[in-house]
PDB file of N, CA and C in Angstrom:
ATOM      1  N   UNK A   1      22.400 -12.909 -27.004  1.00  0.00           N
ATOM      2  CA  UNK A   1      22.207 -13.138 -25.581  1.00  0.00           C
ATOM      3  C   UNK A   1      20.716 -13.047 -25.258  1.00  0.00           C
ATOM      4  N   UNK A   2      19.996 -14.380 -24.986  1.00  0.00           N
ATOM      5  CA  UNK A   2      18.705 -13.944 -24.811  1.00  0.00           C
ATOM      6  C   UNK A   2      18.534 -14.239 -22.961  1.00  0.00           C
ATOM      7  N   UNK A   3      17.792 -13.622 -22.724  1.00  0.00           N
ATOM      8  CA  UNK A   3      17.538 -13.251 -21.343  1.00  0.00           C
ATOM      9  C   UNK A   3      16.407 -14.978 -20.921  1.00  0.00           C
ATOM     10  N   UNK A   4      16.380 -15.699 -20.357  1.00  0.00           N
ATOM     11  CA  UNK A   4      15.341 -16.808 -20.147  1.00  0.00           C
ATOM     12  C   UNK A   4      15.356 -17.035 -18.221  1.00  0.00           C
ATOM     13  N   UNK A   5      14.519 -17.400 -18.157  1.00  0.00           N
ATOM     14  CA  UNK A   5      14.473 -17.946 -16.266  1.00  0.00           C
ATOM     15  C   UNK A   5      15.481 -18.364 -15.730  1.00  0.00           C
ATOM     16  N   UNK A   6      16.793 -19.343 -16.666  1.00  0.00           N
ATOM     17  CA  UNK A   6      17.665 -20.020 -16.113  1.00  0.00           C
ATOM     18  C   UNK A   6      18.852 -18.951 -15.600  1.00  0.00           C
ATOM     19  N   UNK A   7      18.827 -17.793 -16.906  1.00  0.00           N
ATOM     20  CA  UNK A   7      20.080 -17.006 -16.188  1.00  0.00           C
ATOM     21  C   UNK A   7      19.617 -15.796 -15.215  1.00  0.00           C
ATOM     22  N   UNK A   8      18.614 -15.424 -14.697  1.00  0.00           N
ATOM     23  CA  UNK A   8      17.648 -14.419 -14.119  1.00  0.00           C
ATOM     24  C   UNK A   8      17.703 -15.202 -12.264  1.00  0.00           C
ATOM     25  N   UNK A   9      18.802 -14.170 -11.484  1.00  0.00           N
ATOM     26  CA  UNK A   9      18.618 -14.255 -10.421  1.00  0.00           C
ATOM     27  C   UNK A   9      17.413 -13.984  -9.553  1.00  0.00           C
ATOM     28  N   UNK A  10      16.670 -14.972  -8.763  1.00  0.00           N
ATOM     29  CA  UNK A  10      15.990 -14.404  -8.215  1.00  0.00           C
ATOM     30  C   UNK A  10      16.266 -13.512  -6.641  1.00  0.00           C
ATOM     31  N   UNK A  11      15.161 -12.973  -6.044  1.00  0.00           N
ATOM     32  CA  UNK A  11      14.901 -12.336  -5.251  1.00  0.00           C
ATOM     33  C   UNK A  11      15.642 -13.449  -3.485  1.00  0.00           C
ATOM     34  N   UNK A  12      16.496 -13.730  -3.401  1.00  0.00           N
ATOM     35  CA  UNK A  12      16.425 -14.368  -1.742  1.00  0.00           C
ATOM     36  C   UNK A  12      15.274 -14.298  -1.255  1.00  0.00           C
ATOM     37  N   UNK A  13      14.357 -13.713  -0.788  1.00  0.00           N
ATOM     38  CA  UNK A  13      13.205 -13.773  -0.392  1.00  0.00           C
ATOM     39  C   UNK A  13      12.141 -13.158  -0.553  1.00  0.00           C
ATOM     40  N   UNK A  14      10.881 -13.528  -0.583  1.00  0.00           N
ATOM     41  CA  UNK A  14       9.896 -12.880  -1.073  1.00  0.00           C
ATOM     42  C   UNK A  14       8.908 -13.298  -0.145  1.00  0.00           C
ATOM     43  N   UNK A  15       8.279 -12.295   1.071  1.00  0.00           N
ATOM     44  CA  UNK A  15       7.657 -12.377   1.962  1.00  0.00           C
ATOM     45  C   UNK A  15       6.437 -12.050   2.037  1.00  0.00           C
ATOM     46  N   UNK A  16       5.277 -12.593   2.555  1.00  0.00           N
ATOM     47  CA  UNK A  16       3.810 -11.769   2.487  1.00  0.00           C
ATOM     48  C   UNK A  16       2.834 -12.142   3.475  1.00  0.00           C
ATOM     49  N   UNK A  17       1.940 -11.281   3.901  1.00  0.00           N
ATOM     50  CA  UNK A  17       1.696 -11.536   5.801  1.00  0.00           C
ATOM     51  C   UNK A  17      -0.446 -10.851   4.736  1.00  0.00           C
ATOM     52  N   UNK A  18      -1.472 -11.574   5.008  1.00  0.00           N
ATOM     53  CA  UNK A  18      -2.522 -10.876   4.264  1.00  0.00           C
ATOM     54  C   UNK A  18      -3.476 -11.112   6.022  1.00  0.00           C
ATOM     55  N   UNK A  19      -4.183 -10.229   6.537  1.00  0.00           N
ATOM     56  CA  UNK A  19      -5.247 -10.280   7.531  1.00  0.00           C
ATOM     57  C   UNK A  19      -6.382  -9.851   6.610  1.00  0.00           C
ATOM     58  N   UNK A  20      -7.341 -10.184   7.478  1.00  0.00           N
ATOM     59  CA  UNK A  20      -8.904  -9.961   7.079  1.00  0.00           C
ATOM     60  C   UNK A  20      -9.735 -10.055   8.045  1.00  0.00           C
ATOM     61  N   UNK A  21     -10.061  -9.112   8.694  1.00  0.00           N
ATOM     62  CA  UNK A  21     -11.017  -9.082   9.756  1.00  0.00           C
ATOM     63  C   UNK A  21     -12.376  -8.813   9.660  1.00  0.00           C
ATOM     64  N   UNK A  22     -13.206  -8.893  10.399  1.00  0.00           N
ATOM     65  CA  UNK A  22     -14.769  -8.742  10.362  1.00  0.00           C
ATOM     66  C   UNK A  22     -15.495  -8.035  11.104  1.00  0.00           C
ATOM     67  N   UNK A  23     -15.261  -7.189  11.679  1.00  0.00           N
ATOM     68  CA  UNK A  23     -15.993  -6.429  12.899  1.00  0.00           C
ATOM     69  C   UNK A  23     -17.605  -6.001  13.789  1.00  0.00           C
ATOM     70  N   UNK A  24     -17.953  -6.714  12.136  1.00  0.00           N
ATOM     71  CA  UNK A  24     -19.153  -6.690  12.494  1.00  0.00           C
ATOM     72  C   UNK A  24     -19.547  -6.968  10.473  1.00  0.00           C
ATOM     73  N   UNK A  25     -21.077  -7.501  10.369  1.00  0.00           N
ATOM     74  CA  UNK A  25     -21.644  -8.272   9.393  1.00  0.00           C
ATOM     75  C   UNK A  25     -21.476  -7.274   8.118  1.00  0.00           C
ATOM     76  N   UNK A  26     -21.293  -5.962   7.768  1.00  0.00           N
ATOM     77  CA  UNK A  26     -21.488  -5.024   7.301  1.00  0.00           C
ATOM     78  C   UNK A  26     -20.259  -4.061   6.835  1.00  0.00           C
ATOM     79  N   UNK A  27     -19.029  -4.876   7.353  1.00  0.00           N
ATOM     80  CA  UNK A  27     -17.588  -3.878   7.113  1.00  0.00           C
ATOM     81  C   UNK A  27     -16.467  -5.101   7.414  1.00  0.00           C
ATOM     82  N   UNK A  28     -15.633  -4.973   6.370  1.00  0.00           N
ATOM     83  CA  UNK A  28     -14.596  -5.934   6.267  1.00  0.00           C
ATOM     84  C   UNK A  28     -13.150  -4.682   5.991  1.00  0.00           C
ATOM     85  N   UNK A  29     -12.108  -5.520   7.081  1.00  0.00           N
ATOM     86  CA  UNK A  29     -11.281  -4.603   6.990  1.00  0.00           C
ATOM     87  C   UNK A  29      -9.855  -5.799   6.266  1.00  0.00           C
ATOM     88  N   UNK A  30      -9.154  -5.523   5.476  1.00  0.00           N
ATOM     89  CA  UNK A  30      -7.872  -6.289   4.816  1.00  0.00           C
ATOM     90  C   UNK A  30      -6.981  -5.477   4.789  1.00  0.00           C
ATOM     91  N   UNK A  31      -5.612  -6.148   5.369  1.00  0.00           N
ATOM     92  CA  UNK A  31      -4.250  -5.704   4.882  1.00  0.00           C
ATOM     93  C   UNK A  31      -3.268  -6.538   4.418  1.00  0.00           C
ATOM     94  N   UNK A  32      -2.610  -6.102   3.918  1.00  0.00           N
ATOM     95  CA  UNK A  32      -1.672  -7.052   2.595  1.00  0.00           C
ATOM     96  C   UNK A  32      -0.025  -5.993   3.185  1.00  0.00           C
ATOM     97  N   UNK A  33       0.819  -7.112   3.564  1.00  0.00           N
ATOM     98  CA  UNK A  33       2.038  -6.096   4.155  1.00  0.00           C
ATOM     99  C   UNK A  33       2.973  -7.398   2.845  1.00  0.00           C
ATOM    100  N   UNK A  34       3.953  -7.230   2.340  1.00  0.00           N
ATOM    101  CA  UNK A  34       4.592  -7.878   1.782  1.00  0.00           C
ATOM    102  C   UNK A  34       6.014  -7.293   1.755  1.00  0.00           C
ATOM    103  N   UNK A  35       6.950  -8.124   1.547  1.00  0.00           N
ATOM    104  CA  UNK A  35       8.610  -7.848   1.663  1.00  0.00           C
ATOM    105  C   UNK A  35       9.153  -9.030   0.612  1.00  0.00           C
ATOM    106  N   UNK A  36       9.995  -7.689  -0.586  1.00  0.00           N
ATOM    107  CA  UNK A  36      11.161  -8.601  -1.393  1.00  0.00           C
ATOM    108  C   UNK A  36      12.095  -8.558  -1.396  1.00  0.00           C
ATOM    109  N   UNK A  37      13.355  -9.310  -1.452  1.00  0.00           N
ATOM    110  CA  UNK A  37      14.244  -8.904  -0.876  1.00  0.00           C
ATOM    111  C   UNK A  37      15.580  -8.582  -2.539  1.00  0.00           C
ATOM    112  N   UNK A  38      16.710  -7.929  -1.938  1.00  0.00           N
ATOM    113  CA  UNK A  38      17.184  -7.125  -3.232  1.00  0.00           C
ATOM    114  C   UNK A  38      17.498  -8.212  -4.496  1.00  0.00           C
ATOM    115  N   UNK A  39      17.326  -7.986  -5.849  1.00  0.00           N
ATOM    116  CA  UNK A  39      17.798  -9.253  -6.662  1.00  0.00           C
ATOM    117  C   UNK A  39      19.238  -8.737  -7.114  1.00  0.00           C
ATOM    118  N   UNK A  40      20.300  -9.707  -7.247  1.00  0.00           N
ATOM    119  CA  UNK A  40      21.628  -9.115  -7.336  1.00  0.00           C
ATOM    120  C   UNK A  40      21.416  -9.041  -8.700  1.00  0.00           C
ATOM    121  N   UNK A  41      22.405  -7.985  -9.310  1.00  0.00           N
ATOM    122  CA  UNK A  41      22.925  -7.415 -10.968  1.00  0.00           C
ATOM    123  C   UNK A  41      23.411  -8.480 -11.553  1.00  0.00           C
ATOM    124  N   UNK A  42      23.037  -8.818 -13.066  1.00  0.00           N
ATOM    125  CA  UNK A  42      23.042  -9.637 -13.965  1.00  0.00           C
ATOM    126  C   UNK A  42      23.905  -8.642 -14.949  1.00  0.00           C
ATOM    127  N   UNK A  43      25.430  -9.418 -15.256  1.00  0.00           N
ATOM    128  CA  UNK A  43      25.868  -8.595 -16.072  1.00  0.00           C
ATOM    129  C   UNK A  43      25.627  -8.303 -17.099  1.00  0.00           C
ATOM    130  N   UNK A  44      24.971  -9.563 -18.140  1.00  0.00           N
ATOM    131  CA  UNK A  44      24.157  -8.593 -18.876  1.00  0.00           C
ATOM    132  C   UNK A  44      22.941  -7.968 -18.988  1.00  0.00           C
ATOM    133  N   UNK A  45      22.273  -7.697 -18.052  1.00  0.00           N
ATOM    134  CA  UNK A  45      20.934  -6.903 -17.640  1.00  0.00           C
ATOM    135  C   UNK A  45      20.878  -5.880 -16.770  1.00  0.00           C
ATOM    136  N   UNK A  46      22.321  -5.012 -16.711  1.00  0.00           N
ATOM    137  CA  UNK A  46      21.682  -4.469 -14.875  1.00  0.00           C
ATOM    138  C   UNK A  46      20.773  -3.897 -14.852  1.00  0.00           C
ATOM    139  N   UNK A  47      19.818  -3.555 -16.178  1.00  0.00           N
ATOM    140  CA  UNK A  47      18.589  -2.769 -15.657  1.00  0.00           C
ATOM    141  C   UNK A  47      17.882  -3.536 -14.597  1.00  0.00           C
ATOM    142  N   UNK A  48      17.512  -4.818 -14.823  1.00  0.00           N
ATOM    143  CA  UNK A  48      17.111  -5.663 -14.169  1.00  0.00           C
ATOM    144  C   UNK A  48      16.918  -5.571 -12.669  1.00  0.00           C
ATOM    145  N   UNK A  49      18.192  -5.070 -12.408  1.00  0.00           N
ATOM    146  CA  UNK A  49      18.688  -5.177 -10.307  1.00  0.00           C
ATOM    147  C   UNK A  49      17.110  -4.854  -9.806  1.00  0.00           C
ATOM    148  N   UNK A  50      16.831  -5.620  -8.938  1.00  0.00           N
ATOM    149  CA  UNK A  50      15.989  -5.076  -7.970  1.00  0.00           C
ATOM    150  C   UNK A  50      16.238  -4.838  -6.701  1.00  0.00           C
ATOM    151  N   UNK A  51      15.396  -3.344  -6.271  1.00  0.00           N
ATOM    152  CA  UNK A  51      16.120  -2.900  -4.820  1.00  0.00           C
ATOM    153  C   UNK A  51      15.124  -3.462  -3.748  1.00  0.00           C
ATOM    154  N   UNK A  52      15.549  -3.850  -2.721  1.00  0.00           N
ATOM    155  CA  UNK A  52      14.859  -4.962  -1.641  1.00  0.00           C
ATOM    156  C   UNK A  52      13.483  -3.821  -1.726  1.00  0.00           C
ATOM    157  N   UNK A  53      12.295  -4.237  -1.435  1.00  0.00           N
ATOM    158  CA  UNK A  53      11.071  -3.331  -1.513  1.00  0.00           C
ATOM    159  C   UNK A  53      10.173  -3.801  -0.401  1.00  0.00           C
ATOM    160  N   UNK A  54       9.426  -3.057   0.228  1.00  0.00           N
ATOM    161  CA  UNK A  54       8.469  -3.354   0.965  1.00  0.00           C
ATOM    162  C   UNK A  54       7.283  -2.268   1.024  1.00  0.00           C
ATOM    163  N   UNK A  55       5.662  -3.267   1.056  1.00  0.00           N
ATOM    164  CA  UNK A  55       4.706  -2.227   0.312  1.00  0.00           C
ATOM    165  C   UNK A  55       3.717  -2.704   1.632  1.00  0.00           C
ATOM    166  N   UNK A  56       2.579  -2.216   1.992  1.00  0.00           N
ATOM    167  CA  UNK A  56       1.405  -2.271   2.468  1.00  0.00           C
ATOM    168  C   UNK A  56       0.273  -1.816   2.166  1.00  0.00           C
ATOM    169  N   UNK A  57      -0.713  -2.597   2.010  1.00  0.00           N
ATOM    170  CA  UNK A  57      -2.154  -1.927   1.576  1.00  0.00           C
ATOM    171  C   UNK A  57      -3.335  -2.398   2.402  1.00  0.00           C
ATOM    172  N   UNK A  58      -4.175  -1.529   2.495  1.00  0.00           N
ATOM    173  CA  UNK A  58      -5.732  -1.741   3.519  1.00  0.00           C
ATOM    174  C   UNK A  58      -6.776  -1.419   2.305  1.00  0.00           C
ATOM    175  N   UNK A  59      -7.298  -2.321   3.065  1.00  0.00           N
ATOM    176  CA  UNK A  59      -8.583  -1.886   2.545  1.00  0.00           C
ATOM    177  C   UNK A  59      -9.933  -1.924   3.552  1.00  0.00           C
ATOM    178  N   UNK A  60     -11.241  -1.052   3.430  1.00  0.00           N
ATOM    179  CA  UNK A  60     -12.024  -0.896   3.911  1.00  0.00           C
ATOM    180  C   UNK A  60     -13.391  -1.208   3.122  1.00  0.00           C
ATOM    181  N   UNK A  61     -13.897  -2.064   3.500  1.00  0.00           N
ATOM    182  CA  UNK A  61     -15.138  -2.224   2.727  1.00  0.00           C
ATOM    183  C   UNK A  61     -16.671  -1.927   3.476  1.00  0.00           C
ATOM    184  N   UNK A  62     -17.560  -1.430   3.081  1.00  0.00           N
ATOM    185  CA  UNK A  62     -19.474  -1.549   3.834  1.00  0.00           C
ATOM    186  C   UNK A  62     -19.683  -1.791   3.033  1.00  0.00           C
ATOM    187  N   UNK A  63     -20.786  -3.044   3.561  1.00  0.00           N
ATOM    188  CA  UNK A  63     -21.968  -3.684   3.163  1.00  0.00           C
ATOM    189  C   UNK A  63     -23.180  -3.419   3.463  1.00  0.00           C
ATOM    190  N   UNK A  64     -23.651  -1.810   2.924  1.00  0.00           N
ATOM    191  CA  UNK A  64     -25.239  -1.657   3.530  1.00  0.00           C
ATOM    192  C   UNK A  64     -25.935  -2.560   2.975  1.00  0.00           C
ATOM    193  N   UNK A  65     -26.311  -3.367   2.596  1.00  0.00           N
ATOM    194  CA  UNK A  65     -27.208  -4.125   1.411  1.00  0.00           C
ATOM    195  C   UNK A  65     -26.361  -5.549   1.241  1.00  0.00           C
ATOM    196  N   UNK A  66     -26.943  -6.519   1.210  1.00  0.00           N
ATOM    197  CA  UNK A  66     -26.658  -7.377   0.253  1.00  0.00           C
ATOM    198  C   UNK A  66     -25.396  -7.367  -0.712  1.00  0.00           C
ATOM    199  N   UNK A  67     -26.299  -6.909  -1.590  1.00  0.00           N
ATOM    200  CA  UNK A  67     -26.177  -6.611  -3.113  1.00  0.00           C
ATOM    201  C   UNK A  67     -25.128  -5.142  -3.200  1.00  0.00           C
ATOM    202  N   UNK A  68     -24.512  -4.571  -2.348  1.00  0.00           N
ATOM    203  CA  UNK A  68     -24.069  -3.189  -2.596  1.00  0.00           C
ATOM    204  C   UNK A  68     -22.753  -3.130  -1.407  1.00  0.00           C
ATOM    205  N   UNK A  69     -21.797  -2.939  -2.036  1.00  0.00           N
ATOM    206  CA  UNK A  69     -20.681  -3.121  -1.334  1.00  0.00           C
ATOM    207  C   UNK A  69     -19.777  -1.357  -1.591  1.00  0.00           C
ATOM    208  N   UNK A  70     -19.567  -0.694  -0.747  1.00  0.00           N
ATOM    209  CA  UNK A  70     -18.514   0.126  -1.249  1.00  0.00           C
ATOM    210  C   UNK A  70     -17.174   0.207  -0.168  1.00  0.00           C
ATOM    211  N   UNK A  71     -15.928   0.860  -1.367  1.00  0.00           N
ATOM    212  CA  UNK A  71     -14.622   0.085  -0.555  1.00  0.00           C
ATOM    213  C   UNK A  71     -14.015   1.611  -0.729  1.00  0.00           C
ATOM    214  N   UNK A  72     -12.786   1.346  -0.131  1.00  0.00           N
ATOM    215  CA  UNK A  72     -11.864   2.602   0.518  1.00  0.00           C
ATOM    216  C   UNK A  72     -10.528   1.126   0.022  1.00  0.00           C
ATOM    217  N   UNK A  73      -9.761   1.701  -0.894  1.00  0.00           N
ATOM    218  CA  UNK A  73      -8.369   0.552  -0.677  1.00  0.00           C
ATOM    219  C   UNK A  73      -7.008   1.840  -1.018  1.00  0.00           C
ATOM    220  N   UNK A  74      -6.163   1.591  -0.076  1.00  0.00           N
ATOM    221  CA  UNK A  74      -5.302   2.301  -0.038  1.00  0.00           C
ATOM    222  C   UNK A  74      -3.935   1.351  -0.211  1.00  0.00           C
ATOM    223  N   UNK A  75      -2.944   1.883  -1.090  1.00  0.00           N
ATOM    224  CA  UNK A  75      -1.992   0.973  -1.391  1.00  0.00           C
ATOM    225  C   UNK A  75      -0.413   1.705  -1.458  1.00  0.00           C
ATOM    226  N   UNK A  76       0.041   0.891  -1.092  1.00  0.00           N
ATOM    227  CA  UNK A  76       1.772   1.059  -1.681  1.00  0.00           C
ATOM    228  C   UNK A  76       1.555   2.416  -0.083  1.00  0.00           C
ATOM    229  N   UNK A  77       1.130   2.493   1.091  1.00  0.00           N
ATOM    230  CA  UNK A  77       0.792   3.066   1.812  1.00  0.00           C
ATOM    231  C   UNK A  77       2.177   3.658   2.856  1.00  0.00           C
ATOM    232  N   UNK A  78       2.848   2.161   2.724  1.00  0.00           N
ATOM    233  CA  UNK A  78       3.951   2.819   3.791  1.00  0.00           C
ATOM    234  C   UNK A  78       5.095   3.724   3.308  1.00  0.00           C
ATOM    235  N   UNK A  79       5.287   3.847   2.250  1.00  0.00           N
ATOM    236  CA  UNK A  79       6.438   4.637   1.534  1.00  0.00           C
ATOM    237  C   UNK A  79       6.183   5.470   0.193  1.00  0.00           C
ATOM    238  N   UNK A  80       5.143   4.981  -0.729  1.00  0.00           N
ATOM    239  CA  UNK A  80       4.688   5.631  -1.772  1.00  0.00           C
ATOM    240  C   UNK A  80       5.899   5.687  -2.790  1.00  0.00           C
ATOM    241  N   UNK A  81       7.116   4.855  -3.088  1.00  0.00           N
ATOM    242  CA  UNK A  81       8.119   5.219  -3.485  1.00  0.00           C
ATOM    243  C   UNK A  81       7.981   4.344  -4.710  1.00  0.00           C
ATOM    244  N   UNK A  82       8.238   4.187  -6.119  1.00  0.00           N
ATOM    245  CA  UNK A  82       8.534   3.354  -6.586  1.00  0.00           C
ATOM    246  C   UNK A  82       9.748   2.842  -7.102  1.00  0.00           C
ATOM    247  N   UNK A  83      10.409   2.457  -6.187  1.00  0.00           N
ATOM    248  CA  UNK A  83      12.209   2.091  -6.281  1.00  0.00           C
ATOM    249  C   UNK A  83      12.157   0.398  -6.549  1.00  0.00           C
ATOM    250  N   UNK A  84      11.114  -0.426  -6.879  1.00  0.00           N
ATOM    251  CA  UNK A  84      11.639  -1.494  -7.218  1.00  0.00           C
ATOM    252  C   UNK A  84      12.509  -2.417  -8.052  1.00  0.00           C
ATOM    253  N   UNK A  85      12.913  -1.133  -9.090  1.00  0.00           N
ATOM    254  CA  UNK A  85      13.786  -1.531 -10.146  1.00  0.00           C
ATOM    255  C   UNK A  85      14.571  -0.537 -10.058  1.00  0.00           C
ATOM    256  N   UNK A  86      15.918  -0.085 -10.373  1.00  0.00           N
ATOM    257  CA  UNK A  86      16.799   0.758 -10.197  1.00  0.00           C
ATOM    258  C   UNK A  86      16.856   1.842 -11.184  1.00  0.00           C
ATOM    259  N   UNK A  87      16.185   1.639 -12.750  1.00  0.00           N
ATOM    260  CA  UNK A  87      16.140   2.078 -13.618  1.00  0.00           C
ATOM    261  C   UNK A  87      15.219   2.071 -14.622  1.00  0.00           C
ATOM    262  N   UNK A  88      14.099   2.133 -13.722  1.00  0.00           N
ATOM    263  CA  UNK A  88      12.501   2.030 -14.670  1.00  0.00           C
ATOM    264  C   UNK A  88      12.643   2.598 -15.941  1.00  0.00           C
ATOM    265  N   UNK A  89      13.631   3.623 -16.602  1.00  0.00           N
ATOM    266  CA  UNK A  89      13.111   4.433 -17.672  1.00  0.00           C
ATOM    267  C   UNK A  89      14.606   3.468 -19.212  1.00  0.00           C
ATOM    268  N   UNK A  90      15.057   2.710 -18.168  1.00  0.00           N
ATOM    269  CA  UNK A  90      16.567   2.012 -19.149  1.00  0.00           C
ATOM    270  C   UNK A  90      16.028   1.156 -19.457  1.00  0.00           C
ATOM    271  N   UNK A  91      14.659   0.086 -18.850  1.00  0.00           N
ATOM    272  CA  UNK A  91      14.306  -1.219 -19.125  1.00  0.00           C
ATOM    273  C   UNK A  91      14.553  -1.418 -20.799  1.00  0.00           C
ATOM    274  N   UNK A  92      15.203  -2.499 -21.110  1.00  0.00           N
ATOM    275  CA  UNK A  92      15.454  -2.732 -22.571  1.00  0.00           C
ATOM    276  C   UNK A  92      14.366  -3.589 -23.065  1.00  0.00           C
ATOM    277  N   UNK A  93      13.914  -3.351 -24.286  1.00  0.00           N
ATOM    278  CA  UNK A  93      12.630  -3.838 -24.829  1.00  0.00           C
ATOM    279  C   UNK A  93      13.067  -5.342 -24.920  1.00  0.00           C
ATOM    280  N   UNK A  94      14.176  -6.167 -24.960  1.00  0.00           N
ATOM    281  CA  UNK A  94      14.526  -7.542 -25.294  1.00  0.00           C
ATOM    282  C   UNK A  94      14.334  -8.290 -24.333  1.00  0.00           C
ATOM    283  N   UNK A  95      14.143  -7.925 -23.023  1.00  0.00           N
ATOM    284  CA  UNK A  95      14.187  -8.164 -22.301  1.00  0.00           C
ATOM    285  C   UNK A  95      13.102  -8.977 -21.741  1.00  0.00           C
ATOM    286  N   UNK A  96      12.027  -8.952 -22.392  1.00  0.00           N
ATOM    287  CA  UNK A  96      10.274  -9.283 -22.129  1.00  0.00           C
ATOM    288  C   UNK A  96      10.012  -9.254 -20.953  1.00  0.00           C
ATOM    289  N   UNK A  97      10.314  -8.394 -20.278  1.00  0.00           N
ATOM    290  CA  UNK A  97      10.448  -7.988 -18.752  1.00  0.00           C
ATOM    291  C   UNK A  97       9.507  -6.241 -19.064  1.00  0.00           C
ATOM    292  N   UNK A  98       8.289  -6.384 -18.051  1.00  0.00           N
ATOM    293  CA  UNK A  98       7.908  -4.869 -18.623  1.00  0.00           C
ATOM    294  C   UNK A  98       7.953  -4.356 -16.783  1.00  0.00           C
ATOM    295  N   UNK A  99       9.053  -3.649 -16.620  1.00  0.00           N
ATOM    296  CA  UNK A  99       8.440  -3.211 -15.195  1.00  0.00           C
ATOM    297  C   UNK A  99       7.700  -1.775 -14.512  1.00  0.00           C
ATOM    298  N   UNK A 100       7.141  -2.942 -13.365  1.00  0.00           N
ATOM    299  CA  UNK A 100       6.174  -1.901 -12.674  1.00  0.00           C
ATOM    300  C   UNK A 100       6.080  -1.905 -11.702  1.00  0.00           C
ATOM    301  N   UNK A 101       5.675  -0.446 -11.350  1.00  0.00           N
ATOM    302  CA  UNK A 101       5.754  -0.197  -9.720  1.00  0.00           C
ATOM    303  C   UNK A 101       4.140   0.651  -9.197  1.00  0.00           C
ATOM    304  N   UNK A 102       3.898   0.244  -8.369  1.00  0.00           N
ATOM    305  CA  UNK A 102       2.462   0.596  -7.917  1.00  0.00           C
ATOM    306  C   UNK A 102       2.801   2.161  -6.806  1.00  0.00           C
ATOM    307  N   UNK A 103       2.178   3.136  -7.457  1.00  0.00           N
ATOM    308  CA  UNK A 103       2.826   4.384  -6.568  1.00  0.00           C
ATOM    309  C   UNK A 103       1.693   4.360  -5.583  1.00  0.00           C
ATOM    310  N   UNK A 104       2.105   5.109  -4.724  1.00  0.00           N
ATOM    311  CA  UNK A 104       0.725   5.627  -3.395  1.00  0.00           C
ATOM    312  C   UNK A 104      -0.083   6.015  -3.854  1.00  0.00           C
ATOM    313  N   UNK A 105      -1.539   5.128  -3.314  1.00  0.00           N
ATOM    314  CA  UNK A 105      -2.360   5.338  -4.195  1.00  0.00           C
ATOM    315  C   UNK A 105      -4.044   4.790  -3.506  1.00  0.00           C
ATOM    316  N   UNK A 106      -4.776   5.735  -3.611  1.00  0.00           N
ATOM    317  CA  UNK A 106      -5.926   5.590  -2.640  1.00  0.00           C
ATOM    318  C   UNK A 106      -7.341   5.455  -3.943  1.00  0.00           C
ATOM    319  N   UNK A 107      -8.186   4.079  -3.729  1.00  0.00           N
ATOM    320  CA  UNK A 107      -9.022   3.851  -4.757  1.00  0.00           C
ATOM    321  C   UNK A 107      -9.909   3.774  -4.349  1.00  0.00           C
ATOM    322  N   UNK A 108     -11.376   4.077  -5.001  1.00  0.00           N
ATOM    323  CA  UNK A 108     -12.548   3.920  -4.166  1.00  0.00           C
ATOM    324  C   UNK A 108     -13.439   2.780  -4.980  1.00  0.00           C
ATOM    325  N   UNK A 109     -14.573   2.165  -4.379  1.00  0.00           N
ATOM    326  CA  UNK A 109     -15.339   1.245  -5.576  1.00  0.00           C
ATOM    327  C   UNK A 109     -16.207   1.037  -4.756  1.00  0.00           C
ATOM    328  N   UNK A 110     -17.355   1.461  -6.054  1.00  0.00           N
ATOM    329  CA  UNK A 110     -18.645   0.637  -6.063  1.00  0.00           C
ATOM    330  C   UNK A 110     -19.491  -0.264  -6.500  1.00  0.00           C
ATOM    331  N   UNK A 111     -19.361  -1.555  -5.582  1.00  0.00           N
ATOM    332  CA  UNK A 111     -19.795  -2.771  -6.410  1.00  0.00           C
ATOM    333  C   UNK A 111     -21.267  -3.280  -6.475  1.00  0.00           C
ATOM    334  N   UNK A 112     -21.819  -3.608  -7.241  1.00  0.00           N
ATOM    335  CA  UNK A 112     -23.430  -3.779  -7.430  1.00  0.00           C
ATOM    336  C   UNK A 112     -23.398  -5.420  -7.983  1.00  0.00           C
ATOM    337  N   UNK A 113     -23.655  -6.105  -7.322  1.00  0.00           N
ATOM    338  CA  UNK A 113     -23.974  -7.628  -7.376  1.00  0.00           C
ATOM    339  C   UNK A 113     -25.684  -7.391  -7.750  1.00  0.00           C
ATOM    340  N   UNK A 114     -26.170  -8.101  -8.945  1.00  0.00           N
ATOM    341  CA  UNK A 114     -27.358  -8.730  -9.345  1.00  0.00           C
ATOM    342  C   UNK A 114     -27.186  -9.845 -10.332  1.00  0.00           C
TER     343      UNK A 114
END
């Protein structure tokens, strides 16, 4: 039984909303809200099932400089949960399916353009 695209239910819907604002020349603000909706059980895969998920992330960026950008990005913000698969730790290696879930999670960066 090999697992391929044809027998792999997808998701009913898979939603995603991205803003990017500007407030001024020096600070950029982004959010990323996205919605998937549940994938039904494959009898032979139920690791597979996915549970409907919904994530949001911001980010904050300054531009003192040119050349010098630093960011604030905060993710997976509204729930911190990682329930997108029902059984992250059963995933079967045959499967060529590796899953992942992005936990709550706050990153910082400093970027240097030359």
């Amino acid at each position: 039984d090999n697992l391929n695209a044809a027998n792999l239910e997808i998701p009913k819907s898979i939603s995603s909303l991205r803003l990017s604002w500007l407030p001024s020349n020096h600070i950029n603000v982004d959010a990323w809200l996205r919605h998937t909706s549940s994938r039904p059980v494959i009898a032979s895969y139920p690791e597979l099932v996915r549970n409907a998920f919904d994530s949001f992330d911001l980010r904050l960026a300054w531009r003192p400089r040119k050349a010098l950008e630093m960011s604030l990005t905060g993710q997976n913000l509204n729930n911190g949960v990682c329930d997108a698969y029902t059984d992250l730790a059963g995933a079967r290696s045959d499967t060529g399916v590796i899953p992942t879930c992005q936990p709550r999670s706050l990153i910082g960066q400093l970027k240097l353009d030359f």
